[in-house]
Protein backbone atom coordinates (compact mmCIF):
# COMPACT_ATOMS: atom_id res chain seq x y z
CA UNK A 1 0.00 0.00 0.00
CA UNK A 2 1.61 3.11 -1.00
CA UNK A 3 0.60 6.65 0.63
CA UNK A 4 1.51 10.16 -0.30
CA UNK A 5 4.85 8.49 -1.55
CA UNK A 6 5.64 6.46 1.43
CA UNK A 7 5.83 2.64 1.82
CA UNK A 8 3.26 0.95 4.43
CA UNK A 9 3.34 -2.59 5.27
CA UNK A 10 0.71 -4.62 5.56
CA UNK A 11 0.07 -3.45 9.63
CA UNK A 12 0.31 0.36 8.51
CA UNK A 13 3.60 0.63 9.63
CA UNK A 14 6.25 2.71 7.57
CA UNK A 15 8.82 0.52 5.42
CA UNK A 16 12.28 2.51 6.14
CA UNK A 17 14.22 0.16 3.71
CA UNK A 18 12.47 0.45 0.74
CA UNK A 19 13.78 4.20 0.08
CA UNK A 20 17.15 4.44 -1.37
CA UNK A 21 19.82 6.48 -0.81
CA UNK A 22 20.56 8.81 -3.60
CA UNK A 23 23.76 7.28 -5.68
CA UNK A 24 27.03 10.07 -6.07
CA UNK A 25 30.35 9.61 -7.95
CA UNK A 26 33.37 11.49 -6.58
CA UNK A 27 34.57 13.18 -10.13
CA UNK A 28 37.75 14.69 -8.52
CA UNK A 29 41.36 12.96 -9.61
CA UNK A 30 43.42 11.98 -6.31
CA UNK A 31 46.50 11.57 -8.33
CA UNK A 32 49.61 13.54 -9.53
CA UNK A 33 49.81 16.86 -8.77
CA UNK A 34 46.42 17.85 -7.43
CA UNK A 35 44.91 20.16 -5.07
CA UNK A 36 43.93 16.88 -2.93
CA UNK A 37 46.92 15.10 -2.92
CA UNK A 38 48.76 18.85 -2.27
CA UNK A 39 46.81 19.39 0.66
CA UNK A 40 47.46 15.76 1.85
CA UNK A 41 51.15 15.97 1.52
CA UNK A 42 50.68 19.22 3.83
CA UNK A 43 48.77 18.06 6.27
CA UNK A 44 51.20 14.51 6.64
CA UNK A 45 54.36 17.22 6.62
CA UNK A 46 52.77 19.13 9.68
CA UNK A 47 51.94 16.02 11.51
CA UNK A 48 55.82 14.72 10.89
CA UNK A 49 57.27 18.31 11.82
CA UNK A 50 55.06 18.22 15.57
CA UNK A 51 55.90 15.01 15.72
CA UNK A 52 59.12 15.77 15.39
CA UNK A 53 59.47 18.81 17.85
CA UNK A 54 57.50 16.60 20.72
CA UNK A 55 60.42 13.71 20.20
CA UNK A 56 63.29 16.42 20.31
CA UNK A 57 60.48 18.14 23.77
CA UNK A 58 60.94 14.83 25.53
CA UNK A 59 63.97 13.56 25.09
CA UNK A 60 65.98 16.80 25.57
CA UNK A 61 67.83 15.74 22.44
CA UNK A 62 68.00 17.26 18.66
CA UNK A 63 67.28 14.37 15.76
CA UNK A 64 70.87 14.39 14.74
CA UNK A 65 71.68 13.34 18.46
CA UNK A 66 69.00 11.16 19.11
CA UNK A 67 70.00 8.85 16.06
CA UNK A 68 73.66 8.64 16.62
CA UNK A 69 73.65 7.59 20.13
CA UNK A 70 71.10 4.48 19.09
C-alpha cells in the first residue's frame, strides 16, 4: 500500500528500507599533482614536523643526536 509516496506494510507501519539512498560519484582525480593530494602531503608534513618537535620536547635531544647515540 503506497501513501503520499511512502511505503506501508501490511500493519500500517512505515517501510524505512524500501527508500534508497541517492547514488554520487566522486569526479575529482586523487592523483599527480592535485589540489587533494597537495593538501594531503601538507597536512602529513605538519603532523611529521610536531611530531618531530614533541620527540626532540621529551627527550631533551636534537634528531641528529637522538640517532647517533642508538
Amino acid at each position: 500500500m503506497a501513501d503520499r509516496g511512502l511505503l506501508l506494510d501490511n500493519d500500517g507501519k512505515m517501510n524505512n528500507f524500501a527508500i534508497e539512498p541517492k547514488v554520487y560519484i566522486d569526479d575529482e582525480v586523487r592523483t599527480g599533482f592535485t589540489p587533494y593530494a597537495e593538501r594531503l602531503n601538507g597536512r602529513l608534513a605538519m603532523i611529521g614536523f610536531v611530531s618531530l618537535l614533541a620527540l626532540e620536547i621529551s627527550t631533551k635531544h636534537g634528531l641528529i643526536s637522538w640517532l647517533t647515540n642508538l
